[in-house]
N, C-alpha and C. Protein backbone atom coordinates (compact mmCIF):
# COMPACT_ATOMS: atom_id res chain seq x y z
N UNK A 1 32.96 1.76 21.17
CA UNK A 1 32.12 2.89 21.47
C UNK A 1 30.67 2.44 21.60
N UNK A 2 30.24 2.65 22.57
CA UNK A 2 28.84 2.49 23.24
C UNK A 2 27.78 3.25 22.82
N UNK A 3 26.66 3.64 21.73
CA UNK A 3 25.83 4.44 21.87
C UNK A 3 24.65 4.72 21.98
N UNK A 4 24.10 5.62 23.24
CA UNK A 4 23.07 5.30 24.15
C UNK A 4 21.96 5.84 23.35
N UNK A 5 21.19 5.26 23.11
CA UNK A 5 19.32 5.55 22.41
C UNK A 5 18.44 5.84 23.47
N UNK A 6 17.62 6.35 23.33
CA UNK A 6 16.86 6.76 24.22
C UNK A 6 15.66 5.98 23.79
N UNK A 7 14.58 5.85 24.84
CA UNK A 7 13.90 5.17 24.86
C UNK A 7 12.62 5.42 23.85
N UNK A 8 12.33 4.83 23.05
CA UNK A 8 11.07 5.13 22.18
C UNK A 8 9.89 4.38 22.61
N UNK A 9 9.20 5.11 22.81
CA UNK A 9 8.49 4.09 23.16
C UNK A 9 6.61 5.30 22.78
N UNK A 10 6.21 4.41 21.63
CA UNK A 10 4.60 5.60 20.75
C UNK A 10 3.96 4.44 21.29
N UNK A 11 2.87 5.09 22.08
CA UNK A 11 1.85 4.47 22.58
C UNK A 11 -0.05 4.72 21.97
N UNK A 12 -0.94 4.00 22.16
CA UNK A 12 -2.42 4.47 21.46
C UNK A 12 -3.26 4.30 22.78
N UNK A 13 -3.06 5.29 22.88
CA UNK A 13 -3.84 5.42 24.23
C UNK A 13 -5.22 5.43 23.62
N UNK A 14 -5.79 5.79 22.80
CA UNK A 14 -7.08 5.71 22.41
C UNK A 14 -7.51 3.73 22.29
N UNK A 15 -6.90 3.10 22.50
CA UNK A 15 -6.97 1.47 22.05
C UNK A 15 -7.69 0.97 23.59
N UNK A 16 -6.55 2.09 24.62
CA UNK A 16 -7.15 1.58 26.08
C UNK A 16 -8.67 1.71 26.64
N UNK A 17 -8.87 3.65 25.70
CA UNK A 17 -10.15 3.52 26.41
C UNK A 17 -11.18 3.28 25.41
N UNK A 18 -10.80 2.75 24.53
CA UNK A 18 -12.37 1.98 23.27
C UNK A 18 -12.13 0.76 23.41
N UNK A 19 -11.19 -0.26 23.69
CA UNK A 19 -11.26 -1.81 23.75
C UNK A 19 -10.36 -2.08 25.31
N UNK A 20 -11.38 -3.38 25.98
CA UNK A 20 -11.09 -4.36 26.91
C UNK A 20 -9.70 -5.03 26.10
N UNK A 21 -8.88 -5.44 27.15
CA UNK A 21 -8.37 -5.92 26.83
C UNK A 21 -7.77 -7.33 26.99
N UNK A 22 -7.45 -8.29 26.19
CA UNK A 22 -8.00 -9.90 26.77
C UNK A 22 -6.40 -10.21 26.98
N UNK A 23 -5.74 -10.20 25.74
CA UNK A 23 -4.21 -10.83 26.02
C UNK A 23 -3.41 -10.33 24.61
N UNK A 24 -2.13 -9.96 25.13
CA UNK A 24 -0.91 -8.96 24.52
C UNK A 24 0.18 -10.27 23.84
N UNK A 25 0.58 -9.66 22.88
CA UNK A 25 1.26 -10.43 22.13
C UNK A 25 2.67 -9.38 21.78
N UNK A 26 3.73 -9.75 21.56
CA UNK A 26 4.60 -8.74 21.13
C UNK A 26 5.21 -9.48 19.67
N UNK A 27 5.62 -8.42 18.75
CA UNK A 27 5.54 -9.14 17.45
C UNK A 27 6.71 -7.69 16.78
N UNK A 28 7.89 -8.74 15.76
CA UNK A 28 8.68 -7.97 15.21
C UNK A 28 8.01 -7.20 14.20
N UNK A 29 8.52 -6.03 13.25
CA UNK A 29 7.73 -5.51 12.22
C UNK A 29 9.03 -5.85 10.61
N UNK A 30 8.69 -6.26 9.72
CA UNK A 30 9.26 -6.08 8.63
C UNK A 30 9.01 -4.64 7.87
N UNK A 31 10.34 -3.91 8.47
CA UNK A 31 10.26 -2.61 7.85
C UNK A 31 11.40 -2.31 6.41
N UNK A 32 11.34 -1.34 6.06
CA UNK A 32 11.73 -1.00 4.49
C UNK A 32 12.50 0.50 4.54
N UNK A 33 13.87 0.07 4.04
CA UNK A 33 14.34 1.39 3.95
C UNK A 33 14.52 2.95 5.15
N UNK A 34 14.11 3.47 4.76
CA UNK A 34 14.50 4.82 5.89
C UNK A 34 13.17 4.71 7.36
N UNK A 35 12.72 3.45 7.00
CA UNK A 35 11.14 3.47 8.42
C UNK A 35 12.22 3.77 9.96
N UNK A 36 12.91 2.84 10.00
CA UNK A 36 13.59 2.69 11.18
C UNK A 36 13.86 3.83 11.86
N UNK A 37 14.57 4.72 10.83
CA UNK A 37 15.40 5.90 11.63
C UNK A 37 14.07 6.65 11.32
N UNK A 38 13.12 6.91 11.41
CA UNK A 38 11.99 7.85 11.31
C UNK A 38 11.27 7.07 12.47
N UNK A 39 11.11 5.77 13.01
CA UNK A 39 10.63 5.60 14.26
C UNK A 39 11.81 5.57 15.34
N UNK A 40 13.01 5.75 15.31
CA UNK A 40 13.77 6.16 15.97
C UNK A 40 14.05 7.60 16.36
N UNK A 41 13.54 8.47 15.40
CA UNK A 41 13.06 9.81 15.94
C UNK A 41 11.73 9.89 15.98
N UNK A 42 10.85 9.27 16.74
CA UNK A 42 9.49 9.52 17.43
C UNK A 42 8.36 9.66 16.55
N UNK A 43 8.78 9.73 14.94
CA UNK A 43 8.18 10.21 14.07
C UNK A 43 7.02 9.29 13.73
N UNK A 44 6.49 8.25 14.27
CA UNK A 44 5.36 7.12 13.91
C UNK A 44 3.90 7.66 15.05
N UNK A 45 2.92 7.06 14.59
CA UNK A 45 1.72 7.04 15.40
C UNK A 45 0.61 5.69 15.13
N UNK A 46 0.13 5.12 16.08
CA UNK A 46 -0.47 4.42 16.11
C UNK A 46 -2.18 4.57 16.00
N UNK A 47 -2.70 5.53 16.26
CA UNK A 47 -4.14 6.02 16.12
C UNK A 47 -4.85 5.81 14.66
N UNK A 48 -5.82 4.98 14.61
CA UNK A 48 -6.63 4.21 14.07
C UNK A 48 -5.92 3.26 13.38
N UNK A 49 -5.04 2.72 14.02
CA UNK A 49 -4.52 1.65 13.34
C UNK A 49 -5.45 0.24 13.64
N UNK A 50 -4.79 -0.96 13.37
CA UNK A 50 -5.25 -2.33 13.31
C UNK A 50 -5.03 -3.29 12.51
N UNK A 51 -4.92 -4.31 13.08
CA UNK A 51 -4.15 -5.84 12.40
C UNK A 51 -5.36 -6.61 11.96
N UNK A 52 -5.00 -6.97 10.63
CA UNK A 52 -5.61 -8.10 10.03
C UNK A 52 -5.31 -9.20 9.25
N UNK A 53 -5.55 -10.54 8.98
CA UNK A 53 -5.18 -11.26 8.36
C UNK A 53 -5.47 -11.07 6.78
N UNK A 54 -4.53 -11.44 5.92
CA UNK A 54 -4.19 -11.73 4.77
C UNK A 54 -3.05 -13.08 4.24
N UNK A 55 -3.96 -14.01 3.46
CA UNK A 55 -2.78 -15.13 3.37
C UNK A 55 -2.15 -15.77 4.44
N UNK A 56 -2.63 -15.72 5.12
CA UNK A 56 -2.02 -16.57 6.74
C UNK A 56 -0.99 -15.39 7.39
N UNK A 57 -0.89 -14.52 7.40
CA UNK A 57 0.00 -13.63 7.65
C UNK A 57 -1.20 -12.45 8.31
N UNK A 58 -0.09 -11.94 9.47
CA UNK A 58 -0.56 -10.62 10.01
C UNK A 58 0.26 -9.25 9.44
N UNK A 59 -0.87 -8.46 9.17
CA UNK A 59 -0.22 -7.23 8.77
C UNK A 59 -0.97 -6.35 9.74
N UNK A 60 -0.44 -5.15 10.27
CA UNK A 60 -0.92 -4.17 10.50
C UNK A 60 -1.20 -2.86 9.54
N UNK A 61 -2.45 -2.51 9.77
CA UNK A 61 -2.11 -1.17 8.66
C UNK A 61 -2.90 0.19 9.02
N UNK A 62 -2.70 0.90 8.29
CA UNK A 62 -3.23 2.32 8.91
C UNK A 62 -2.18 3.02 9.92
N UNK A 63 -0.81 2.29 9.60
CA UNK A 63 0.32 2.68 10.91
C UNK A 63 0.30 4.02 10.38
N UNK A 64 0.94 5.25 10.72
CA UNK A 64 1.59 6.12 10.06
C UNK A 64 3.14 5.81 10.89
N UNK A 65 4.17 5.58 10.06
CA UNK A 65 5.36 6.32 9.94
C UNK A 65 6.02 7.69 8.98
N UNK A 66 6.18 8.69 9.01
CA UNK A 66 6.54 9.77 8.95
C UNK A 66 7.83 9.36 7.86
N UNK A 67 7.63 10.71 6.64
CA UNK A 67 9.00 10.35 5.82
C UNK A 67 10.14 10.70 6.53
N UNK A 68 11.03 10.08 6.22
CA UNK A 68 12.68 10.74 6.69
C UNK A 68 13.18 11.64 6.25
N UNK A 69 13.29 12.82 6.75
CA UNK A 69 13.84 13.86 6.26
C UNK A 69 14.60 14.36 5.66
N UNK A 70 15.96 13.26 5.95
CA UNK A 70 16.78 13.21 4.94
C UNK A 70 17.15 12.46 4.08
N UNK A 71 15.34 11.75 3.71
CA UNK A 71 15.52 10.31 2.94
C UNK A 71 15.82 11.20 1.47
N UNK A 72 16.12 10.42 0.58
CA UNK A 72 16.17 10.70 -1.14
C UNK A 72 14.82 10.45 -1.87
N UNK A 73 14.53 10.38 -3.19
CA UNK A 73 13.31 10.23 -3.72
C UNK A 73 13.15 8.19 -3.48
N UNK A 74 14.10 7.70 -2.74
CA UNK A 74 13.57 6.40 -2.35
C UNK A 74 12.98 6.36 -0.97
N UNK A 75 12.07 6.95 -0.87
CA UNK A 75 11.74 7.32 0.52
C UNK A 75 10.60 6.25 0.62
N UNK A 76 10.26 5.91 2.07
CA UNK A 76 9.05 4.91 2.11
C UNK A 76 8.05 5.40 1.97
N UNK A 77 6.29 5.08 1.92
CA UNK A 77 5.24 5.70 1.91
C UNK A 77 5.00 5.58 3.49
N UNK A 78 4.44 6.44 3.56
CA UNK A 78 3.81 6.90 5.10
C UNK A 78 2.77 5.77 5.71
N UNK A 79 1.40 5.22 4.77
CA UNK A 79 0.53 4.58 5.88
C UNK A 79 0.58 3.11 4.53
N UNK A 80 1.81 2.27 4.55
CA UNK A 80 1.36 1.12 4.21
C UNK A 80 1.12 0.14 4.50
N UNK A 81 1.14 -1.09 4.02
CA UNK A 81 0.55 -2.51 5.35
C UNK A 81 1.74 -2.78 5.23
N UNK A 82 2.20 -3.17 6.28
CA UNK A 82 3.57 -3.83 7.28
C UNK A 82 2.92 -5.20 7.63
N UNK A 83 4.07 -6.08 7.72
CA UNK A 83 3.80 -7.79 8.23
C UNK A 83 4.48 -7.70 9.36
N UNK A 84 3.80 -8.37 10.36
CA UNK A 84 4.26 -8.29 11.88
C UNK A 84 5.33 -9.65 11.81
N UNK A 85 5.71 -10.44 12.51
CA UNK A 85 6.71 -11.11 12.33
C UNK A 85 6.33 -12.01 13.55
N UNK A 86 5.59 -12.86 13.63
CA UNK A 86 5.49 -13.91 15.20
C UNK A 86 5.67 -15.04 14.35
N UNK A 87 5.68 -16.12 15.68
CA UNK A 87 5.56 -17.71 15.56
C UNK A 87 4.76 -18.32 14.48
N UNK A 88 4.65 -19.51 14.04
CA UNK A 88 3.38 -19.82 13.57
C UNK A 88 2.27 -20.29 14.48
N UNK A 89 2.90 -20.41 15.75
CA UNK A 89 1.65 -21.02 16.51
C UNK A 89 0.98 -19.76 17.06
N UNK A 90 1.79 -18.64 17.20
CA UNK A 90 1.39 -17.46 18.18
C UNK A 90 0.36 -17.25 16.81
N UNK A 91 0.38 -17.12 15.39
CA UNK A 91 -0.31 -16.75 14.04
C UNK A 91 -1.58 -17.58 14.54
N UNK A 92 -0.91 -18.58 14.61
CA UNK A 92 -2.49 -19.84 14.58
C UNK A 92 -3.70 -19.59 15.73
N UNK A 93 -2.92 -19.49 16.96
CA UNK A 93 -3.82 -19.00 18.01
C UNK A 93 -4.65 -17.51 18.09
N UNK A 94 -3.86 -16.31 17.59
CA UNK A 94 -4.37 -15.18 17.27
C UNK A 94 -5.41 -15.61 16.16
N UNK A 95 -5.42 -16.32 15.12
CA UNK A 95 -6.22 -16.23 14.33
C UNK A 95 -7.43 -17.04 14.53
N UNK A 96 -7.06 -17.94 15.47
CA UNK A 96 -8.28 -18.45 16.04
C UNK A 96 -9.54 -17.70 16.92
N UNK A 97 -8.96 -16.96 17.62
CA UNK A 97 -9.30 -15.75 18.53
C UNK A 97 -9.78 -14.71 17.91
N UNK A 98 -9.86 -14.55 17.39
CA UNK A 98 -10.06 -13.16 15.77
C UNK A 98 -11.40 -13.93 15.49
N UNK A 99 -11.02 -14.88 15.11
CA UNK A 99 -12.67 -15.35 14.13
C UNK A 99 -13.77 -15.81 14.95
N UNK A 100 -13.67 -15.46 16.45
CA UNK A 100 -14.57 -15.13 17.56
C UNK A 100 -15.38 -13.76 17.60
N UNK A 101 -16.63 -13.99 17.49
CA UNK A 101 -17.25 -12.91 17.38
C UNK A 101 -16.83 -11.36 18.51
N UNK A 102 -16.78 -10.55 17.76
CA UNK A 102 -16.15 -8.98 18.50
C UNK A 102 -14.78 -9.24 18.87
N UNK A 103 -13.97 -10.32 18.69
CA UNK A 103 -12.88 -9.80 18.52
C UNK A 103 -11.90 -9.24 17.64
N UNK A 104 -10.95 -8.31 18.35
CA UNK A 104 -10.27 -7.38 17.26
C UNK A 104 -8.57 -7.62 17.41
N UNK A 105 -7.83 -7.20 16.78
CA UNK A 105 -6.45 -7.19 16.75
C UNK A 105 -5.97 -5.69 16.87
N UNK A 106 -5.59 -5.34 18.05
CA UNK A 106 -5.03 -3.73 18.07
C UNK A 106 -3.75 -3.97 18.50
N UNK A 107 -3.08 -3.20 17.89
CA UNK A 107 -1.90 -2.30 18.20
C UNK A 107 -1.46 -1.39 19.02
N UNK A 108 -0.74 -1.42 20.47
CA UNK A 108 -0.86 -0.61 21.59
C UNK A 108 0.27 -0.26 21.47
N UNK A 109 1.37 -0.28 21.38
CA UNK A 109 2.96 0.45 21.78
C UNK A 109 3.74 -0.18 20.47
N UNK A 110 4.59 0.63 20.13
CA UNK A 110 5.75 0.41 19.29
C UNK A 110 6.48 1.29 19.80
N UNK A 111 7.66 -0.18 20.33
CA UNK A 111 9.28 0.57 20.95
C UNK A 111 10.18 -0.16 20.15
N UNK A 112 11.42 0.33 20.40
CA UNK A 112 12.78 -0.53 19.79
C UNK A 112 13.40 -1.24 21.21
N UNK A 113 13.38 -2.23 21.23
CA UNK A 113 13.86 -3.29 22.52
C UNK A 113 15.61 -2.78 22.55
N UNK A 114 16.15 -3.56 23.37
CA UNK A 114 17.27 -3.32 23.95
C UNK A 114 18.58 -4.26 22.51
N UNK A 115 17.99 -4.63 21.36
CA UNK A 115 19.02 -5.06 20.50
C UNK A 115 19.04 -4.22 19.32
N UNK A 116 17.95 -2.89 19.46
CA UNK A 116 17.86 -1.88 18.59
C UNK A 116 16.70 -2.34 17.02
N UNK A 117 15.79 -3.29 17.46
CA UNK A 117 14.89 -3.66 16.79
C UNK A 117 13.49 -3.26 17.10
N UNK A 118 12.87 -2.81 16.00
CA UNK A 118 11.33 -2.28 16.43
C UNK A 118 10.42 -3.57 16.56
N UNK A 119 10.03 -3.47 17.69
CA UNK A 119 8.42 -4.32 17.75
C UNK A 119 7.51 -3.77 18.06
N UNK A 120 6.15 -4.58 17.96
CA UNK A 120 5.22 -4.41 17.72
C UNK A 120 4.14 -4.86 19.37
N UNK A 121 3.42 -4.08 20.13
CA UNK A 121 2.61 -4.89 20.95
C UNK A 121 1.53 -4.77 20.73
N UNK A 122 0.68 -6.16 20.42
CA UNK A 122 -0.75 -5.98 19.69
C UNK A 122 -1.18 -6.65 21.00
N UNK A 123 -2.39 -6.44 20.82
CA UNK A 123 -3.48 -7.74 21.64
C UNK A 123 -4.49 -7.61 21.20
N UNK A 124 -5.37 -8.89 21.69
CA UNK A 124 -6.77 -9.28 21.77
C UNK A 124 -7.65 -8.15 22.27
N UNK A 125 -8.51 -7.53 21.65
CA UNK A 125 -8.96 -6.88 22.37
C UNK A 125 -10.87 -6.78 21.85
N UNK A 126 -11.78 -6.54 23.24
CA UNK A 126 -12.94 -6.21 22.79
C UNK A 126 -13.56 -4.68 22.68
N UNK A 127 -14.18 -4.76 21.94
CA UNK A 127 -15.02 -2.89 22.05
C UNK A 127 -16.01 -2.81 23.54
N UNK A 128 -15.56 -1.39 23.87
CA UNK A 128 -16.37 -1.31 25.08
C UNK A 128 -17.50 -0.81 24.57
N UNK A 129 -18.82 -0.85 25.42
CA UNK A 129 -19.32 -0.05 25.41
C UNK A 129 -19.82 1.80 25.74
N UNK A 130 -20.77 2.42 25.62
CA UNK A 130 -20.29 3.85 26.19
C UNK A 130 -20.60 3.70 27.50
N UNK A 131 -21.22 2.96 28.07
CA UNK A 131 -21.18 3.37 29.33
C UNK A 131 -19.82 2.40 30.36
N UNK A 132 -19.67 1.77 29.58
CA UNK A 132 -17.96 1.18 29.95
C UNK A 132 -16.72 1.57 29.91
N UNK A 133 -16.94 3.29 28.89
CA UNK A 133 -16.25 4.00 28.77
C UNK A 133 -16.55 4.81 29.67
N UNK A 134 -17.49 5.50 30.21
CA UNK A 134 -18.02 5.90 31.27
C UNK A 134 -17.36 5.73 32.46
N UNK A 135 -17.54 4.60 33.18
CA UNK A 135 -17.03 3.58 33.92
C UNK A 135 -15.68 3.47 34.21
N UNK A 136 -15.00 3.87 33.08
CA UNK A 136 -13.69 3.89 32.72
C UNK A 136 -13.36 5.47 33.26
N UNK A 137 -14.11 6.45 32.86
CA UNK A 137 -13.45 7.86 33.27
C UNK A 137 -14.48 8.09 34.80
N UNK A 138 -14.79 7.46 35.26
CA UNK A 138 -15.29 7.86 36.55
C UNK A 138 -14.40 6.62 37.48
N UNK A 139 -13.27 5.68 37.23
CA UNK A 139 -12.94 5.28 38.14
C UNK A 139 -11.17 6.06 38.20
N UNK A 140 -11.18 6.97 36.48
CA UNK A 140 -9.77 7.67 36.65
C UNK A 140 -9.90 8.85 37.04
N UNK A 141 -11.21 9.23 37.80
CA UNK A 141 -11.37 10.99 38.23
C UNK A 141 -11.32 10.33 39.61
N UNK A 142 -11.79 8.96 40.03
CA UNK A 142 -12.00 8.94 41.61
C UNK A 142 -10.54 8.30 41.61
N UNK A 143 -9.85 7.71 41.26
CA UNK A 143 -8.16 7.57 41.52
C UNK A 143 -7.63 8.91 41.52
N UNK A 144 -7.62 9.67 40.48
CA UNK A 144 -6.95 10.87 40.83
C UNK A 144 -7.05 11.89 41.95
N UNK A 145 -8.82 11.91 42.40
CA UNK A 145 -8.73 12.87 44.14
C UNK A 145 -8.66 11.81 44.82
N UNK A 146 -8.26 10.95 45.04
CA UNK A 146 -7.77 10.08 46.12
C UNK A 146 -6.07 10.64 45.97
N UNK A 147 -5.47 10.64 44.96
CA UNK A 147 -4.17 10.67 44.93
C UNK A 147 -3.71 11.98 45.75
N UNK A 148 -4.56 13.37 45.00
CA UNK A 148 -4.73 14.51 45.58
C UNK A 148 -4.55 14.59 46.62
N UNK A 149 -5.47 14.07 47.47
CA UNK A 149 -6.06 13.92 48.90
C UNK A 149 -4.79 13.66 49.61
N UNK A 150 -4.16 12.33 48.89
CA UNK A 150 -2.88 11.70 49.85
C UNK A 150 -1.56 12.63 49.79
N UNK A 151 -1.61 13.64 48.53
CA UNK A 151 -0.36 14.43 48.66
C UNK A 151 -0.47 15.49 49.72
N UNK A 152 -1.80 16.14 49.91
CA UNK A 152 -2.27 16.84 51.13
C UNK A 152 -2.00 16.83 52.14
């Protein structure tokens, strides 16, 4: 018996329009108990999250995952630090890149891949400025009446 999941896929759209973005990394998560089936029902968010080093290790934190509803009183906590799960060289190079001035470690999408495992897609990323944010919503108002225009 075959059974079909639907696609999860929580995105931070707020990551796109406050940080440039340099280069994406995808990274497993070491989760605990009922997390899984609570990001398997949509129940996680990524907004103000962010990765940092501790002990040679990446954690992300500030995730929210959502309790399970039909967890018991062993239920997980909602916003704790999680360890991402990469290489040691992918560790070594991210952390090299980090201790470059203005760079940051964000967290853009958490899906479950096609073997039913949650990962993680972080990247490199820099802070824009406001008028780069600017820049940013005046080239997605002039894409959109162009689009307009062409359905016309």
């Amino acid at each position: 018996m075959e059974h079909k999941q639907k696609n999860i896929s929580i995105k931070n759209k707020k990551a796109f329009f406050d940080y440039e973005i340099i280069e994406n990394f995808y990274a497993g998560i070491q989760l605990s108990g009922t997390e899984i089936k609570s990001i398997r029902g949509g129940k996680a968010g990524l907004v103000d999250s962010f990765c940092s080093f501790a002990n040679n290790e990446l954690y992300v934190r500030n995730m929210h995952i959502s309790e399970y509803e039909l967890g018991t009183c062993n239920n997980h906590i909602a916003k704790r630090d999680r360890k991402l799960l990469l290489n040691r060289k992918e560790l070594i190079k991210i952390q090299k890149k980090a201790k470059e001035g203005g760079v940051t470690i964000v967290p853009l999408k958490l899906f479950i891949n096609d073997r039913g495992l949650a990962k993680l897609e972080i990247s490199l990323a820099k802070g824009k400025k406001t008028f780069d944010k600017r820049e940013t919503l005046k080239l997605k108002d002039a894409t959109r009446e162009m689009d307009r225009a062409m359905k016309v």
